[in-house]
Protein backbone atom coordinates (compact mmCIF):
# COMPACT_ATOMS: atom_id res chain seq x y z
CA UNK A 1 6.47 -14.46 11.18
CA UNK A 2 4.87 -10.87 10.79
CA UNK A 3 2.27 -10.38 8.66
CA UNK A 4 4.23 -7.48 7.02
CA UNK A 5 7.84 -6.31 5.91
CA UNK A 6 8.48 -2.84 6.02
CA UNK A 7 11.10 -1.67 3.71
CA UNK A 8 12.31 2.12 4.76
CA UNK A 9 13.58 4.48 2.47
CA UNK A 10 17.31 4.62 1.77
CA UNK A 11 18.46 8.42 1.98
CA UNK A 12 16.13 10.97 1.48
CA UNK A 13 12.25 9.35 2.02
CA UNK A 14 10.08 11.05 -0.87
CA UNK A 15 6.15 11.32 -0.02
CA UNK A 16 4.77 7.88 -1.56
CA UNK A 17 4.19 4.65 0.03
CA UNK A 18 4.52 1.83 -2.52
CA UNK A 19 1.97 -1.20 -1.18
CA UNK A 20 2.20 -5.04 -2.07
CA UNK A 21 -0.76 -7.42 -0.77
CA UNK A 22 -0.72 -10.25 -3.03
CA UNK A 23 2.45 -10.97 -2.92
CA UNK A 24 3.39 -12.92 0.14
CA UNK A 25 3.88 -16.71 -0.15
CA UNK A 26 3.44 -18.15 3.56
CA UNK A 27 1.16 -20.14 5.05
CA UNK A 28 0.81 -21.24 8.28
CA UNK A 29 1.19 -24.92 8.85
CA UNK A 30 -2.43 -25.03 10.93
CA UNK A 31 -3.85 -23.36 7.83
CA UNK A 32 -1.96 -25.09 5.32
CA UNK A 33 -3.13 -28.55 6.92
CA UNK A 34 -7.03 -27.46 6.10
CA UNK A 35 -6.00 -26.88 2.25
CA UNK A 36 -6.56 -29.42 -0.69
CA UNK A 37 -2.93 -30.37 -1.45
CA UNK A 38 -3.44 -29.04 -5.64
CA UNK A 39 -4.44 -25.46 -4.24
CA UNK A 40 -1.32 -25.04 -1.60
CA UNK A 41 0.60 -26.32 -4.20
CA UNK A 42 -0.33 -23.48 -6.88
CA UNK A 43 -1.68 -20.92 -5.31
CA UNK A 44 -3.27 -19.48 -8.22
CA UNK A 45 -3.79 -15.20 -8.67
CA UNK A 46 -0.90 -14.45 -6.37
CA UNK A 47 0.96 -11.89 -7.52
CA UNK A 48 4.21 -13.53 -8.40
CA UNK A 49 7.42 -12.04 -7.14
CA UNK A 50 6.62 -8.54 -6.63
CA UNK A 51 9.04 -8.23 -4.01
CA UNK A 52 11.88 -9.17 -6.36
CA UNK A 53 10.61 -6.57 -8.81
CA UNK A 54 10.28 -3.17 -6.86
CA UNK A 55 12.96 -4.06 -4.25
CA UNK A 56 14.92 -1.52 -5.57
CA UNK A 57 12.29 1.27 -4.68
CA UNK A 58 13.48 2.16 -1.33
CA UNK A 59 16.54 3.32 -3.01
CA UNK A 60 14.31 5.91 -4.84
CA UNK A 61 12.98 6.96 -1.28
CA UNK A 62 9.88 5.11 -1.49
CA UNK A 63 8.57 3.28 1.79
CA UNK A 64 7.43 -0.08 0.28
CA UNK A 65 5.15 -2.35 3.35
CA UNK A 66 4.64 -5.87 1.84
CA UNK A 67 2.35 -8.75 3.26
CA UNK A 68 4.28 -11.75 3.93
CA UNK A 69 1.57 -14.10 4.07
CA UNK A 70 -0.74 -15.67 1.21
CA UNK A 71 -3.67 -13.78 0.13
CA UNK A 72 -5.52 -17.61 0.78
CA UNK A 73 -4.51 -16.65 4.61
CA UNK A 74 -6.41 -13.43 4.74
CA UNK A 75 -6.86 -11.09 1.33
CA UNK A 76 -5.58 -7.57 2.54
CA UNK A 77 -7.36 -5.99 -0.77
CA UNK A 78 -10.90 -6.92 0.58
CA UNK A 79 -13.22 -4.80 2.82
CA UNK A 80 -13.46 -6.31 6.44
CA UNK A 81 -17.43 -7.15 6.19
CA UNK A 82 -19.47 -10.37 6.82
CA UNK A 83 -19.15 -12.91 4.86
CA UNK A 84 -15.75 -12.83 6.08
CA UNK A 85 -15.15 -16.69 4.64
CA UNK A 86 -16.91 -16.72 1.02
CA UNK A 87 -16.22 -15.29 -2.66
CA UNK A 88 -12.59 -14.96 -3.96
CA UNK A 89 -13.99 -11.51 -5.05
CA UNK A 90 -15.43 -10.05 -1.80
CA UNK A 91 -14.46 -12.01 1.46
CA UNK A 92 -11.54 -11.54 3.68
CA UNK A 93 -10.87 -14.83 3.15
CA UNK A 94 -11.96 -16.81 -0.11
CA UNK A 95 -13.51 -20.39 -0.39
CA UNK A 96 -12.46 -20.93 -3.56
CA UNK A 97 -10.04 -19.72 -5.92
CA UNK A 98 -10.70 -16.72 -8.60
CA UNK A 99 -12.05 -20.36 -10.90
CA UNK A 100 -14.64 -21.45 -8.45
CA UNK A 101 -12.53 -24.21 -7.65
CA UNK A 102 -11.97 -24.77 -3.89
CA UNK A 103 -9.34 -24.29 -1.64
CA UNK A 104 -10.31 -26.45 1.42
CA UNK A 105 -10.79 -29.92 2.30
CA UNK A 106 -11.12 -28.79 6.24
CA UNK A 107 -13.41 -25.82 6.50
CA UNK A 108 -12.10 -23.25 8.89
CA UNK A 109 -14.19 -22.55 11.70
CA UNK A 110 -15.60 -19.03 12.96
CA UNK A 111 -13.17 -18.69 15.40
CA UNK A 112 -10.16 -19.66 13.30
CA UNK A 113 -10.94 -17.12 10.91
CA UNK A 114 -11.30 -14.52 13.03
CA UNK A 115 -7.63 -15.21 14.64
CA UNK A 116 -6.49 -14.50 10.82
CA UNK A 117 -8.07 -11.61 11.04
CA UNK A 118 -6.66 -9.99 14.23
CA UNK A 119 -3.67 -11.65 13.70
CA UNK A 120 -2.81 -10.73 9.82
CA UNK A 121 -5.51 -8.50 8.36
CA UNK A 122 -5.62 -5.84 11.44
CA UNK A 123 -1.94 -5.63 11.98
CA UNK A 124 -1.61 -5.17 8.26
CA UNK A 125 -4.20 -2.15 7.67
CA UNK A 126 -3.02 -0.56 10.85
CA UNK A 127 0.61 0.03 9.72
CA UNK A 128 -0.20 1.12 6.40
CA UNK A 129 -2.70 3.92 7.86
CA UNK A 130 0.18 4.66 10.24
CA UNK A 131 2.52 5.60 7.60
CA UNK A 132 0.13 7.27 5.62
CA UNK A 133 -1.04 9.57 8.32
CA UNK A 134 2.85 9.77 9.42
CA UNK A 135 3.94 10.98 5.65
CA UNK A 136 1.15 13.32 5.03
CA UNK A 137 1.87 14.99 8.43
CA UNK A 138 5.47 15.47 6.95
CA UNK A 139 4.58 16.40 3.49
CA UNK A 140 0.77 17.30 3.39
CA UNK A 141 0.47 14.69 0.13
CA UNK A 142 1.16 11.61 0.29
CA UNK A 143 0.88 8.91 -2.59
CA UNK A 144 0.36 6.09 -2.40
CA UNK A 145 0.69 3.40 -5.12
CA UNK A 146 -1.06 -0.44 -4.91
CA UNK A 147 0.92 -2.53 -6.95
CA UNK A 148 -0.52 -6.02 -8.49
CA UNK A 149 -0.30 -8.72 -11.26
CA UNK A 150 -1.91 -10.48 -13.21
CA UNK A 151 -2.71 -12.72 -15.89
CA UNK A 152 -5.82 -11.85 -17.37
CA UNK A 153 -9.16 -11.12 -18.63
CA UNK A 154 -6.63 -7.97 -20.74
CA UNK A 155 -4.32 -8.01 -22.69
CA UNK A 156 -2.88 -5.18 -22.16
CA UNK A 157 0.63 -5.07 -20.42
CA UNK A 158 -0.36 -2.57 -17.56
CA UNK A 159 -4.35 -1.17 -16.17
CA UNK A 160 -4.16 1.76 -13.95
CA UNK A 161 -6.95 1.68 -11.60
CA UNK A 162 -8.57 4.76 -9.95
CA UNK A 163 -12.42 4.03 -9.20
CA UNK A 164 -12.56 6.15 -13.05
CA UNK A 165 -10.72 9.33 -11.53
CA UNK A 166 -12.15 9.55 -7.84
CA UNK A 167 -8.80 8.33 -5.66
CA UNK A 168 -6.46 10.35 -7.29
CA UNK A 169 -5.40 13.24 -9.48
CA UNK A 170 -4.77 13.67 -12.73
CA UNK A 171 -1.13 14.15 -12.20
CA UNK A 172 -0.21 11.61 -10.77
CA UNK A 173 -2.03 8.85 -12.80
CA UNK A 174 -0.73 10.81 -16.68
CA UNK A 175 2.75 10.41 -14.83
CA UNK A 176 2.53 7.12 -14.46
CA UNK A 177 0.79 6.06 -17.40
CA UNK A 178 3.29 7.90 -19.30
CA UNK A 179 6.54 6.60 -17.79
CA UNK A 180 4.96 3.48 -18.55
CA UNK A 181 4.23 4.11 -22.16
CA UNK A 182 8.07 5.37 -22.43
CA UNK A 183 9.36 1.87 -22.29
CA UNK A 184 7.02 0.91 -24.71
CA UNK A 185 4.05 -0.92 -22.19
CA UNK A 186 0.59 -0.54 -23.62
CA UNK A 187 -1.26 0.86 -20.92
CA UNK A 188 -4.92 1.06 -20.08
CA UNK A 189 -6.85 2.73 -17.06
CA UNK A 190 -9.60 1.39 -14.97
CA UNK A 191 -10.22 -1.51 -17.72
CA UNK A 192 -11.79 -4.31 -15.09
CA UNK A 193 -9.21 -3.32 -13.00
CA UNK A 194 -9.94 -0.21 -11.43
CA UNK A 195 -8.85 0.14 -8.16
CA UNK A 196 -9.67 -2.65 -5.10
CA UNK A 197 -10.66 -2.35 -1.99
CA UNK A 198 -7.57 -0.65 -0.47
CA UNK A 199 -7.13 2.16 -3.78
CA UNK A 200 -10.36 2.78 -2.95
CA UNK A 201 -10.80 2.96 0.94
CA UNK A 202 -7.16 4.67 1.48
CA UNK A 203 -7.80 6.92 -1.24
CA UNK A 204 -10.55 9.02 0.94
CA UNK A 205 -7.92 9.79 3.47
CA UNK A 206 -7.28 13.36 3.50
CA UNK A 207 -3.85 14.16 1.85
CA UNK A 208 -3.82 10.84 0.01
CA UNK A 209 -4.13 9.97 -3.46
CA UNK A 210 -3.91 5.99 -3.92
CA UNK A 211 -3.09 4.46 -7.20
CA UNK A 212 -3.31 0.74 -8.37
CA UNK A 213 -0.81 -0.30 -10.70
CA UNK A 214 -1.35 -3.81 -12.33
CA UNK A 215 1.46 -5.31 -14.30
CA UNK A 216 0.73 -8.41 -16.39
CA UNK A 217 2.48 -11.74 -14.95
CA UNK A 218 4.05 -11.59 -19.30
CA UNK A 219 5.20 -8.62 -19.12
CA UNK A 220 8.48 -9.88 -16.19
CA UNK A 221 7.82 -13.96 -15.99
CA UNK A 222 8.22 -17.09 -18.51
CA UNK A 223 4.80 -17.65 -20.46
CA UNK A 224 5.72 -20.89 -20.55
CA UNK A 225 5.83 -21.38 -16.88
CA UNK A 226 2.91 -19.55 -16.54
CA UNK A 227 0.77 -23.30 -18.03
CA UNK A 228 2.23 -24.76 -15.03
CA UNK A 229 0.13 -25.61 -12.13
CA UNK A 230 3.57 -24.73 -9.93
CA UNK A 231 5.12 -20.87 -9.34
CA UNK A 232 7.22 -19.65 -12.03
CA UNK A 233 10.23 -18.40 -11.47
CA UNK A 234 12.06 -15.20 -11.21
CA UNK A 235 15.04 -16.03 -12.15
CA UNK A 236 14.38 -15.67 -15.76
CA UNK A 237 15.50 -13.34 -18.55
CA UNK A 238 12.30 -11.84 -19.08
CA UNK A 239 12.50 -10.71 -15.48
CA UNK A 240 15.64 -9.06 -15.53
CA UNK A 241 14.74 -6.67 -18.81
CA UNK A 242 11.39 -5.80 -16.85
CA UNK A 243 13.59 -4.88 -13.54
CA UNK A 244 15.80 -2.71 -15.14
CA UNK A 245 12.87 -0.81 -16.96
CA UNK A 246 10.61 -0.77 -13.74
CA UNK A 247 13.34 1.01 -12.23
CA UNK A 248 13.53 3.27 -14.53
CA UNK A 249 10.43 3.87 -14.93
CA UNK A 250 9.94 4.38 -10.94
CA UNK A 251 12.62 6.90 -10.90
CA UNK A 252 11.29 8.75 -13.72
CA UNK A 253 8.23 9.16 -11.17
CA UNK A 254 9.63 10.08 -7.98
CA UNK A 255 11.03 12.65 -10.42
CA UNK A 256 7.61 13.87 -11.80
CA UNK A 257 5.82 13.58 -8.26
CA UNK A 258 8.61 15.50 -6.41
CA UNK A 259 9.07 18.11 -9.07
CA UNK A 260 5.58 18.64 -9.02
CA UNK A 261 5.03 19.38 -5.58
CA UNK A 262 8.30 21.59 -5.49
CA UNK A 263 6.13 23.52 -8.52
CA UNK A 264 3.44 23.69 -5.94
């Protein structure tokens, strides 16, 4: 399979380019052979069911590319620099999970882990510089927002990450943080989570501003399933109240981003 769905915009496209990393769930049967069965099992820190949450944002106009594959395949929100095989928090591709636990019982060797990375990390980073470079032709702004989950160290239901105000403007992070706040989320910025590796690196492209948006796994899944050493669900009641808000809240912002640039 690719290492990325690309989700066009239906009608008019607006200039912003929604990004998922974390998201994907596959992994390779070669790959999956090297893992400790209690890690492919759970694969802990994904960030669950993102694609069921913003799949309504190409409606809005809003060019969504999402990474099909696990982040334990190759982590798309890391900088491509030796070690590529080490820390959850700096390699390419982790050794053990975000708890220090680890994730093989086979060791990938050098050359197996640099086929992930021509094969999922490259293709990945050089379609999502494509349509950046393609939108900001078009528009001369493009925005582009780096959507995540999680479950802790916060509290908080959302933490807007910008590297503390140096990928994007003003603007756009007060629009989001108050669409946000208008459904009643408690939202934070750059509070541990402020901005990765791809807010960060695509947000010094000229005519970008980048944006991470991190949405606590409470605020859309069962807490209950979230104890379990298995994926929750989506299917869950919780979920459906956070979809319809998310999409309003996502309209709300095309609104405010498109208005603004009309305003000049």
């Amino acid at each position: 399979m690719e290492p990325f769905l690309l989700h066009t915009p239906q009608g008019q496209t607006v200039p912003i380019v929604a990004n998922l990393p974390h998201s994907g769930l596959l992994v390779p049967d070669a790959i999956a052979a090297q893992f400790l069965p209690a890690q492919l099992e759970s694969l802990p820190n994904t960030d669950w069911h993102l694609d069921q949450l913003y799949r309504s944002l190409p409606a809005l106009g809003i060019t969504v590319l999402q990474a099909t594959h696990s982040r334990y395949v190759v982590d798309l929100n890391r900088q491509l620099q030796e070690p590529i095989f080490g820390s959850f928090w700096a390699s390419v591709i982790p050794a053990q999970t975000a708890f220090g636990k680890p994730i093989y019982a086979t060791a990938p060797s050098l050359e197996q882990l640099q086929e992930r990375v021509e094969n999922f990390y490259v293709p990945y980073h050089q379609k999502l510089t494509e349509l950046l470079k393609k939108q900001v032709a078009v528009f001369g702004k493009v925005y582009l927002l780096d959507l995540h989950s999680f479950f802790g160290p916060i509290t908080e239901a959302v933490c807007l990450g910008d590297r503390n105000g140096k990928t994007c403007s003003e603007r756009l992070i007060a629009s989001v943080e108050t669409q946000f706040r208008r459904k009643n989320y408690q939202v934070v910025r750059n509070k541990v989570f402020n901005g990765g590796y791809i807010t960060g690196h695509y947000g010094q492209m000229p005519g970008v501003e980048a944006l991470q948006i991190e949405v606590r796994y409470h605020v859309y899944l069962n807490a209950a399933e979230l104890e379990k050493a298995t994926p929750p669900s989506w299917n869950v009641p919780e979920f459906h109240v956070a979809k319809q808000a998310i999409d309003d809240i996502f309209s709300a912002i095309v609104h405010d981003l498109t208005k603004s640039k009309a305003d000049g």
